[in-house]
PDB file of N, CA and C in Angstrom:
ATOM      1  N   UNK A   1     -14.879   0.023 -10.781  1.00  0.00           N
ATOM      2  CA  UNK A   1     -14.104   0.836  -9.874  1.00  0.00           C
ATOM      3  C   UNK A   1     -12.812   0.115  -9.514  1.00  0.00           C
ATOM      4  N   UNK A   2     -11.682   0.559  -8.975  1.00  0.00           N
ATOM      5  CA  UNK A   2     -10.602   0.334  -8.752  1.00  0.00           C
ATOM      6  C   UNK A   2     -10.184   0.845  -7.342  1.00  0.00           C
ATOM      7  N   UNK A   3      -9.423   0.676  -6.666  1.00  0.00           N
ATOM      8  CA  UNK A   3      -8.759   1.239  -5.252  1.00  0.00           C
ATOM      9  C   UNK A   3      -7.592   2.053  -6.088  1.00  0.00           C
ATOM     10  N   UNK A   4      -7.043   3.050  -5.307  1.00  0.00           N
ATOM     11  CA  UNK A   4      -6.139   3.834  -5.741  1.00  0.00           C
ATOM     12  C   UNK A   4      -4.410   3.297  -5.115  1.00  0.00           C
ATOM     13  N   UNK A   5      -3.752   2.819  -6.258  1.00  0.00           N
ATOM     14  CA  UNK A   5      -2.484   2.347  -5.565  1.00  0.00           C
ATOM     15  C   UNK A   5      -1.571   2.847  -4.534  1.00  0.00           C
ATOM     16  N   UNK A   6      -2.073   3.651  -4.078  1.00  0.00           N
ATOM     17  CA  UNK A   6      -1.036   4.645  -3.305  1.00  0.00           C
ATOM     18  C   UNK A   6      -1.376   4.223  -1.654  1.00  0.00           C
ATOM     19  N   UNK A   7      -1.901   2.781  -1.389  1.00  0.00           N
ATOM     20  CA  UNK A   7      -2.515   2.643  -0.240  1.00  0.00           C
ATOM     21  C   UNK A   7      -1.846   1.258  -0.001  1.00  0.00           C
ATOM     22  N   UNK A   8      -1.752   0.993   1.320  1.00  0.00           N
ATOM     23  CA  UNK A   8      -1.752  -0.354   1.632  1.00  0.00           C
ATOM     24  C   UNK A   8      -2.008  -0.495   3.051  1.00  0.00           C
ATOM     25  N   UNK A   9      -2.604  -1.865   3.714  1.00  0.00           N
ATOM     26  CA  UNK A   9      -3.267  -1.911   4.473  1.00  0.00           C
ATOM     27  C   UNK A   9      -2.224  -2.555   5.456  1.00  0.00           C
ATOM     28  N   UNK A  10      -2.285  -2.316   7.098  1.00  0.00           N
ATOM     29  CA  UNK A  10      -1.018  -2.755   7.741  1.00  0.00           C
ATOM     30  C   UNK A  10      -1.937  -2.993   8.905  1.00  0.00           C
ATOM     31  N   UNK A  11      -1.084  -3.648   9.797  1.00  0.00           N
ATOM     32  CA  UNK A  11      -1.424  -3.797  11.415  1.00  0.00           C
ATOM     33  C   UNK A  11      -0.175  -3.042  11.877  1.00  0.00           C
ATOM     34  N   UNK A  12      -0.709  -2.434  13.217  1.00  0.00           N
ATOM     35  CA  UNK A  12      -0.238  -0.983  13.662  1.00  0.00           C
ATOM     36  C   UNK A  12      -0.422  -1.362  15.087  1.00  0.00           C
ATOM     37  N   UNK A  13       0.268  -1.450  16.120  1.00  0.00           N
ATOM     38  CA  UNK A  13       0.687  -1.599  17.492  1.00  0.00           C
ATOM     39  C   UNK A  13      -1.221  -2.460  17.619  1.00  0.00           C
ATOM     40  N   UNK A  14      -0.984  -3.729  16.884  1.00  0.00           N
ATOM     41  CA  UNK A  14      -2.394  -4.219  17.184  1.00  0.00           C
ATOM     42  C   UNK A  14      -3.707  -3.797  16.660  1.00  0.00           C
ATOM     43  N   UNK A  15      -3.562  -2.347  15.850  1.00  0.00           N
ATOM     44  CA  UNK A  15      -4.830  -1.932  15.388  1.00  0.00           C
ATOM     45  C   UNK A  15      -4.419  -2.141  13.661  1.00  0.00           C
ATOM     46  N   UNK A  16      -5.874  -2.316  12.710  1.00  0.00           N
ATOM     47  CA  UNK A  16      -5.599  -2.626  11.215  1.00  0.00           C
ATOM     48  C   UNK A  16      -5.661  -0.904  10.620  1.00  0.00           C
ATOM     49  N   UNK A  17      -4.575  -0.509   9.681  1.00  0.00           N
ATOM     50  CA  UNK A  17      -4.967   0.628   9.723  1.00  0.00           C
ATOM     51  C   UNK A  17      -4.454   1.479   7.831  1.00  0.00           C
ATOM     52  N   UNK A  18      -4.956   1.671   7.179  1.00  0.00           N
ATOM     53  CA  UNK A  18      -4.531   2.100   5.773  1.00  0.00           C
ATOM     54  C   UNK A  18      -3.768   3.087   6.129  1.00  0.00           C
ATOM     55  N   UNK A  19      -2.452   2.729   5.057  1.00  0.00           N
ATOM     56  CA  UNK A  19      -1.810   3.818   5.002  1.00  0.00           C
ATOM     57  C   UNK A  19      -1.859   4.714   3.554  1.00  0.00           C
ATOM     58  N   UNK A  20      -2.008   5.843   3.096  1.00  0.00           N
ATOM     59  CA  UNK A  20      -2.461   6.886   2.192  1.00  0.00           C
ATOM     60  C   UNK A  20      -1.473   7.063   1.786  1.00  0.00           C
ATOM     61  N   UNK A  21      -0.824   6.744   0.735  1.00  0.00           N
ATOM     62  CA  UNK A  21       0.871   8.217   0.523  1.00  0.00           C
ATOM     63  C   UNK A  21       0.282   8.612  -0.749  1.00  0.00           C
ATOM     64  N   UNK A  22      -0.548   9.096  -1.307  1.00  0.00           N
ATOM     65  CA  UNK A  22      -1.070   9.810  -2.368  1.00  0.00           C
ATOM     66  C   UNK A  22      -1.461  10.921  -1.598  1.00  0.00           C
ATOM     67  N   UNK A  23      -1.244  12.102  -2.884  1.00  0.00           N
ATOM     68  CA  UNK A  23      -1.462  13.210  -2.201  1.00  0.00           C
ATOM     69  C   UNK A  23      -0.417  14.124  -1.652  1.00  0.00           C
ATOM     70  N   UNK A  24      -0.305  15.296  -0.676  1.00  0.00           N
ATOM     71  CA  UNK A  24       1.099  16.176  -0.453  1.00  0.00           C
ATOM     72  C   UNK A  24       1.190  15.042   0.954  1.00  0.00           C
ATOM     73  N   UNK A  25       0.601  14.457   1.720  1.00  0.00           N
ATOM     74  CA  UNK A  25       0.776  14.434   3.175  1.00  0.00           C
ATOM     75  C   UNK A  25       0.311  13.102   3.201  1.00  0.00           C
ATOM     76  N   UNK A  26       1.365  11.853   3.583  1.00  0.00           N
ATOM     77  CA  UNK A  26       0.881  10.464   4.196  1.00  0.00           C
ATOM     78  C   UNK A  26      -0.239  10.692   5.117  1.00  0.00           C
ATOM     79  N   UNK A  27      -0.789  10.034   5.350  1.00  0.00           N
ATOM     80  CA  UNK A  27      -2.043   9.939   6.371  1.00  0.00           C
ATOM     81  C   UNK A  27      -2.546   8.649   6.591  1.00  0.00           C
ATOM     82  N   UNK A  28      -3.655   8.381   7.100  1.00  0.00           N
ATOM     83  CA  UNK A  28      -3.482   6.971   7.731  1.00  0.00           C
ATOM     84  C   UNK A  28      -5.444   7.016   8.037  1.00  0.00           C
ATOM     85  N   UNK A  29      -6.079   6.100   8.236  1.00  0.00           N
ATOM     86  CA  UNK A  29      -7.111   5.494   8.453  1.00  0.00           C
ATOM     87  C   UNK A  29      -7.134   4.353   9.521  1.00  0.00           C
ATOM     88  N   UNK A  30      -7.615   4.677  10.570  1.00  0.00           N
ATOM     89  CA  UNK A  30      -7.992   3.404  11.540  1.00  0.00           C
ATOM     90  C   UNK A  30      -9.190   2.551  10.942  1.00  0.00           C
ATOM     91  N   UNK A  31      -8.960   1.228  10.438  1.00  0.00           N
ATOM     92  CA  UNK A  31     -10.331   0.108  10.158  1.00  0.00           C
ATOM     93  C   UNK A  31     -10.442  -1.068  10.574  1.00  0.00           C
ATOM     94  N   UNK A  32     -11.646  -1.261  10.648  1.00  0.00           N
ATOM     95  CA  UNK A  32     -12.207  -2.187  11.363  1.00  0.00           C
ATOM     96  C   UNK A  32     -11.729  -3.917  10.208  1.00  0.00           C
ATOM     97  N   UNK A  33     -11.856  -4.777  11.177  1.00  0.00           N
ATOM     98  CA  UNK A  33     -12.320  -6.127  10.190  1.00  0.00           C
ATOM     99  C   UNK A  33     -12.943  -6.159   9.099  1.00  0.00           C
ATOM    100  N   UNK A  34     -14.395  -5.910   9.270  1.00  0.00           N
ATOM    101  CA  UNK A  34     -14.864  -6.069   7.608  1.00  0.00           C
ATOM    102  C   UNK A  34     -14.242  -4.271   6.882  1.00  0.00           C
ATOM    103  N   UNK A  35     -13.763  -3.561   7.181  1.00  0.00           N
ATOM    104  CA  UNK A  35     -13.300  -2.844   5.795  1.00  0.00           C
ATOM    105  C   UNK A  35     -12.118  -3.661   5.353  1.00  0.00           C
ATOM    106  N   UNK A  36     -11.263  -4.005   6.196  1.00  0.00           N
ATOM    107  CA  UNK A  36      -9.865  -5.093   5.789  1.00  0.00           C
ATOM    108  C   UNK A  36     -10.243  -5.722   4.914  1.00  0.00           C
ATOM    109  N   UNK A  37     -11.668  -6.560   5.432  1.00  0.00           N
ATOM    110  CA  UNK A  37     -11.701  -7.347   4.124  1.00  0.00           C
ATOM    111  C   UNK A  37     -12.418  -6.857   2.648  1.00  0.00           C
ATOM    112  N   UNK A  38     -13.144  -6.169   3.232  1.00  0.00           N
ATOM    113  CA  UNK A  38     -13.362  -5.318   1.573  1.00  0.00           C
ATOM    114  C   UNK A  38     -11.797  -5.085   0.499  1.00  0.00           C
ATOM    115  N   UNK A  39     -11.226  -4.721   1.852  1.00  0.00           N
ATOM    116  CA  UNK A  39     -10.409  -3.526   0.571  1.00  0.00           C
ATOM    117  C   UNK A  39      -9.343  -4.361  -0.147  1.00  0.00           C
ATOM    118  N   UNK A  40      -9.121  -5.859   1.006  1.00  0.00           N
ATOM    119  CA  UNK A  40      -8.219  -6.694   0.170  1.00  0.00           C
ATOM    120  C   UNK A  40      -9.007  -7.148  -1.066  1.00  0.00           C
ATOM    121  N   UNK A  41     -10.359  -7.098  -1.245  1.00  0.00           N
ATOM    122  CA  UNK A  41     -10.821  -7.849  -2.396  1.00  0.00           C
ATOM    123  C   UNK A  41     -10.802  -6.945  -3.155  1.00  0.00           C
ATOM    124  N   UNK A  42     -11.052  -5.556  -2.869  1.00  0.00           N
ATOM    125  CA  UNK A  42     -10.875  -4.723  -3.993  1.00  0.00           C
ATOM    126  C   UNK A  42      -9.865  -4.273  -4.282  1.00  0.00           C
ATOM    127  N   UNK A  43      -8.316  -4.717  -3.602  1.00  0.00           N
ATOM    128  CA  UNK A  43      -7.282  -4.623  -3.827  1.00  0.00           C
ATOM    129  C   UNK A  43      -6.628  -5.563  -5.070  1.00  0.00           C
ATOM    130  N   UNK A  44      -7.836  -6.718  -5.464  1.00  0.00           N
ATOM    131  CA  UNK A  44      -7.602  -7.225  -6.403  1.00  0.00           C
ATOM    132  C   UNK A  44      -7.848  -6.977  -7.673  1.00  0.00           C
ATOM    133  N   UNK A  45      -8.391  -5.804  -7.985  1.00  0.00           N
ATOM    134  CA  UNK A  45      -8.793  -5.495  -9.423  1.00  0.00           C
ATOM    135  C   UNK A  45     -10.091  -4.311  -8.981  1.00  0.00           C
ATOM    136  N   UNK A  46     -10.296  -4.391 -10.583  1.00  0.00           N
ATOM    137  CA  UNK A  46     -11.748  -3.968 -10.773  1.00  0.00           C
ATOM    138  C   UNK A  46     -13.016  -4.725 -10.201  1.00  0.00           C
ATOM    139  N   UNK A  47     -13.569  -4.371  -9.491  1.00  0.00           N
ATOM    140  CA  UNK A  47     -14.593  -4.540  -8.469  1.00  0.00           C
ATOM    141  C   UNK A  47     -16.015  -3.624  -8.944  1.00  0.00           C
ATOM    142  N   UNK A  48     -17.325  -4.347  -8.140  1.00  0.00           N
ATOM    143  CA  UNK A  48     -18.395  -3.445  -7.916  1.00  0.00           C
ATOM    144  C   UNK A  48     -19.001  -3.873  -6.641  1.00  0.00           C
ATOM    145  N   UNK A  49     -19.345  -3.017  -6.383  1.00  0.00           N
ATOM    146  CA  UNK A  49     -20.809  -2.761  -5.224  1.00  0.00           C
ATOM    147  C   UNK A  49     -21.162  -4.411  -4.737  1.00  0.00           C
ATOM    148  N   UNK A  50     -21.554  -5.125  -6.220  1.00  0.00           N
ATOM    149  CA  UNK A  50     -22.313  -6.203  -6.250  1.00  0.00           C
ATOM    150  C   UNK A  50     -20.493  -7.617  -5.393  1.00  0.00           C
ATOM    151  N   UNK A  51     -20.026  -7.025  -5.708  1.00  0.00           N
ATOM    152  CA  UNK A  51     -18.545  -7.819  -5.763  1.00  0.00           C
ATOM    153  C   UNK A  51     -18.307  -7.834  -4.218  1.00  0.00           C
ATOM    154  N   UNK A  52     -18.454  -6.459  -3.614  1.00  0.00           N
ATOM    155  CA  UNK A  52     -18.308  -6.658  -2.510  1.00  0.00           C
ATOM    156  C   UNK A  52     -19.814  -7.092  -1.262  1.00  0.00           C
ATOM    157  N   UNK A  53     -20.429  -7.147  -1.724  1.00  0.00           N
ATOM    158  CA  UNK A  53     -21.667  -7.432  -1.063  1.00  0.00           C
ATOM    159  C   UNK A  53     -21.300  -8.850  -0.970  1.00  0.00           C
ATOM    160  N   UNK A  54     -20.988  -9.799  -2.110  1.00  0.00           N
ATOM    161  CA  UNK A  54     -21.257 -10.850  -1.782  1.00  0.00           C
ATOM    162  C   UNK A  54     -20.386 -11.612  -0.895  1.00  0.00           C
ATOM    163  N   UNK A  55     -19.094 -11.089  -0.541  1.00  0.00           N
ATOM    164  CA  UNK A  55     -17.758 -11.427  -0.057  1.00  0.00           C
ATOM    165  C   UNK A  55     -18.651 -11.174   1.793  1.00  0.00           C
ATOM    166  N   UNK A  56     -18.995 -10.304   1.941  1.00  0.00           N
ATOM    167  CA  UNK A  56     -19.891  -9.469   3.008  1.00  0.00           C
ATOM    168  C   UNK A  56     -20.667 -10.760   3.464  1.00  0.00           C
ATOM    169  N   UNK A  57     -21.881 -11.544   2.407  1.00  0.00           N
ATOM    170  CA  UNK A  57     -22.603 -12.439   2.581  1.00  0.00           C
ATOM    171  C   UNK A  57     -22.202 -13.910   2.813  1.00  0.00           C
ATOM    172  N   UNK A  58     -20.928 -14.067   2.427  1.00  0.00           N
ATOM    173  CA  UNK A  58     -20.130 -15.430   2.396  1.00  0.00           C
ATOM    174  C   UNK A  58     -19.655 -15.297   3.641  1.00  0.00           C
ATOM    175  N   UNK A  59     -18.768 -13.903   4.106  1.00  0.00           N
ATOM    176  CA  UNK A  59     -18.420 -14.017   5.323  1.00  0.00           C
ATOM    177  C   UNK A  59     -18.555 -14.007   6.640  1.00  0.00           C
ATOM    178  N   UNK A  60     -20.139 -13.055   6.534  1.00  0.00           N
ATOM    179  CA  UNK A  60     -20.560 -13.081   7.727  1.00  0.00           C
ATOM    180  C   UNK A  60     -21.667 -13.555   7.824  1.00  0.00           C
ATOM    181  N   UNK A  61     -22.115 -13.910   6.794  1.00  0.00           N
ATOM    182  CA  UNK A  61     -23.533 -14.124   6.888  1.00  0.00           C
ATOM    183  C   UNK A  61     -24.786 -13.179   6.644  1.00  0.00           C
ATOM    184  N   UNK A  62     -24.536 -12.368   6.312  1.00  0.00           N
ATOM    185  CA  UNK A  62     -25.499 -10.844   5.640  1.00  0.00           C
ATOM    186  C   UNK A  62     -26.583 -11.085   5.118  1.00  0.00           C
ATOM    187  N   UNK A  63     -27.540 -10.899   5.352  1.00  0.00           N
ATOM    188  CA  UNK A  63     -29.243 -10.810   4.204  1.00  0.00           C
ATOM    189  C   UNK A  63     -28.190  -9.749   2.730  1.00  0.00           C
ATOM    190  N   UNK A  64     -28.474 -10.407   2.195  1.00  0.00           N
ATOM    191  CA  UNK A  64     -28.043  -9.541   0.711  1.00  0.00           C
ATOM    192  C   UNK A  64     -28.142  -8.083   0.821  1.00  0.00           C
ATOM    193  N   UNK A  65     -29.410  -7.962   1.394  1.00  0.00           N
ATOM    194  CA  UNK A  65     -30.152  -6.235   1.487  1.00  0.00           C
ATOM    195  C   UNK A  65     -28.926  -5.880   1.871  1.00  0.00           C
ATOM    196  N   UNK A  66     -28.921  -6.231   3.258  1.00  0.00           N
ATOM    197  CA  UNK A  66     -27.691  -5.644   4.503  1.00  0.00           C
ATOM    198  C   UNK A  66     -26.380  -5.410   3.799  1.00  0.00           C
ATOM    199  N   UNK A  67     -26.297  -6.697   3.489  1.00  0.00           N
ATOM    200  CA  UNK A  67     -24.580  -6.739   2.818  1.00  0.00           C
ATOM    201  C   UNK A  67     -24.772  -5.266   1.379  1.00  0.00           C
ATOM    202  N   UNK A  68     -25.252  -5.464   1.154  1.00  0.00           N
ATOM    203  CA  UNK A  68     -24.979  -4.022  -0.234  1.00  0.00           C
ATOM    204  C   UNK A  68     -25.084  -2.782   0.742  1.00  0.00           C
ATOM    205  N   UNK A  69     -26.020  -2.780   1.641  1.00  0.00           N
ATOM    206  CA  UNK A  69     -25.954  -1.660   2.178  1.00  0.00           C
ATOM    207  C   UNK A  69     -24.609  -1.148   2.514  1.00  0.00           C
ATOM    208  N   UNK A  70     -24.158  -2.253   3.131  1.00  0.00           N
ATOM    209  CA  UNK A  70     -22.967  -2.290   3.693  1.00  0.00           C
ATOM    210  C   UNK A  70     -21.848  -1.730   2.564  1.00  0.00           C
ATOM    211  N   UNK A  71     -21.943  -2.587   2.087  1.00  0.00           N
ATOM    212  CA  UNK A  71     -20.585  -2.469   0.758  1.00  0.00           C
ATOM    213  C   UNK A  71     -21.095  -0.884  -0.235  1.00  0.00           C
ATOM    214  N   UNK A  72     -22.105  -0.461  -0.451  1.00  0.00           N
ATOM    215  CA  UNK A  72     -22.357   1.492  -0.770  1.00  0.00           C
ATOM    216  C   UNK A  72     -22.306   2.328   0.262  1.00  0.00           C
ATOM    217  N   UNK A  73     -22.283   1.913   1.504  1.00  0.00           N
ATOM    218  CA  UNK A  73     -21.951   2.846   2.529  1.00  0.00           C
ATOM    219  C   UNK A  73     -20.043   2.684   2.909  1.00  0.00           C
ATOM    220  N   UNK A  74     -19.297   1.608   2.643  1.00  0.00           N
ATOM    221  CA  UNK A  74     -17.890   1.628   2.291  1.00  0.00           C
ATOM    222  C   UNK A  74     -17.595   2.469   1.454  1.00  0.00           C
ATOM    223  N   UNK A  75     -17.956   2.093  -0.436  1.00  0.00           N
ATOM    224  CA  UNK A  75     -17.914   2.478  -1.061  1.00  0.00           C
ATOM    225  C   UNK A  75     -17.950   4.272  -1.085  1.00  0.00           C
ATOM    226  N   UNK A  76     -18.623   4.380  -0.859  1.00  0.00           N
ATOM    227  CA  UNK A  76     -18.995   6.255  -0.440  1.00  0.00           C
ATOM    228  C   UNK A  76     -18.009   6.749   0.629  1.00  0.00           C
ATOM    229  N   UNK A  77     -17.313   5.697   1.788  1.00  0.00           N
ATOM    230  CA  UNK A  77     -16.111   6.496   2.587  1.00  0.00           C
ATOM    231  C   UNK A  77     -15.248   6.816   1.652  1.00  0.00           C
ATOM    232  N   UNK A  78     -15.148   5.591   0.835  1.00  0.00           N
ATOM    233  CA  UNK A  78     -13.940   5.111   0.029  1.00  0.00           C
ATOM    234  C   UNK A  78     -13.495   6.624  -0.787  1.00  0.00           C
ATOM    235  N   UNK A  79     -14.859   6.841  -1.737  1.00  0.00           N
ATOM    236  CA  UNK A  79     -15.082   8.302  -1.871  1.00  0.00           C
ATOM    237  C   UNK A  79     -14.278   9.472  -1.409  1.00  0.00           C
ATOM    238  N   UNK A  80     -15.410   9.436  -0.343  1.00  0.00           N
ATOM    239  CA  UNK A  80     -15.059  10.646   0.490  1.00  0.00           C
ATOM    240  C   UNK A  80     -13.443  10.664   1.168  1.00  0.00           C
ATOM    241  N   UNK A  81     -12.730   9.814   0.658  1.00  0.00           N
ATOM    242  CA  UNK A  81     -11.589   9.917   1.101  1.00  0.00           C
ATOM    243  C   UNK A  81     -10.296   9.939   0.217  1.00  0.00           C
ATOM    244  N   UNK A  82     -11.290   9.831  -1.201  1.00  0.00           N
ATOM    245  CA  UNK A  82     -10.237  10.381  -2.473  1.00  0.00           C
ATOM    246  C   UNK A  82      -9.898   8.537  -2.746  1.00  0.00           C
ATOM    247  N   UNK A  83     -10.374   7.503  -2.371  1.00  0.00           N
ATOM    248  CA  UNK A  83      -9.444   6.256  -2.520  1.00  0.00           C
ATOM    249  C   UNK A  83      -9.529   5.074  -3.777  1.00  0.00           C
ATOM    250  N   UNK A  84     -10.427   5.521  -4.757  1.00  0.00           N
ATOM    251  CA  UNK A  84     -10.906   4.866  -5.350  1.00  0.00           C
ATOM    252  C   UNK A  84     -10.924   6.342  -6.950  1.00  0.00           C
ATOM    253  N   UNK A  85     -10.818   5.004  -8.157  1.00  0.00           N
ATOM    254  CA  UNK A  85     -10.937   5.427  -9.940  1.00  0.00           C
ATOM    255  C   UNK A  85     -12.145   4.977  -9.921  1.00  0.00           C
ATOM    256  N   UNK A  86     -12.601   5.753 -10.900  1.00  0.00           N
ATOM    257  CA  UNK A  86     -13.461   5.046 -11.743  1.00  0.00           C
ATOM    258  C   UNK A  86     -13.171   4.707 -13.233  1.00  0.00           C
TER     259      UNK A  86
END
């Protein structure tokens, strides 16, 4: 999988927040810390599930279980929000 180039991630009067310009209409996403850091790693290439789990487990400390959970329940916003190739 890939992130879709049409995004980049900013700080916004103090809040972290994606900006979208793919598509007819810029739009924007309020996110938290760990999506920041997901999306910079998957801002680096081709990525999986397994790729981001472990970044999850290095950084916070995650039971593996947790951390994937974590990183397919991203994955699936990511989705649902048009942001990601396969």
């Amino acid at each position: 999988m890939k992130v879709i180039g049409e995004c980049t991630l900013r700080e916004v009067q103090g809040k972290k927040v994606l900006l979208i310009f793919g598509g007819p209409h810029p739009r924007y996403l309020e996110v938290n810390d760990s999506f920041a850091l997901l999306w910079e790693k998957a801002s680096e290439g081709e990525f999986t599930a397994d790729d981001l789990a472990s970044v999850l487990t290095r950084t916070y400390g995650m039971a593996s279980a947790q951390a994937r959970a974590e990183a397919d329940a991203t994955i699936a916003l990511w989705k649902q929000h048009q942001l990601l190739t396969e």
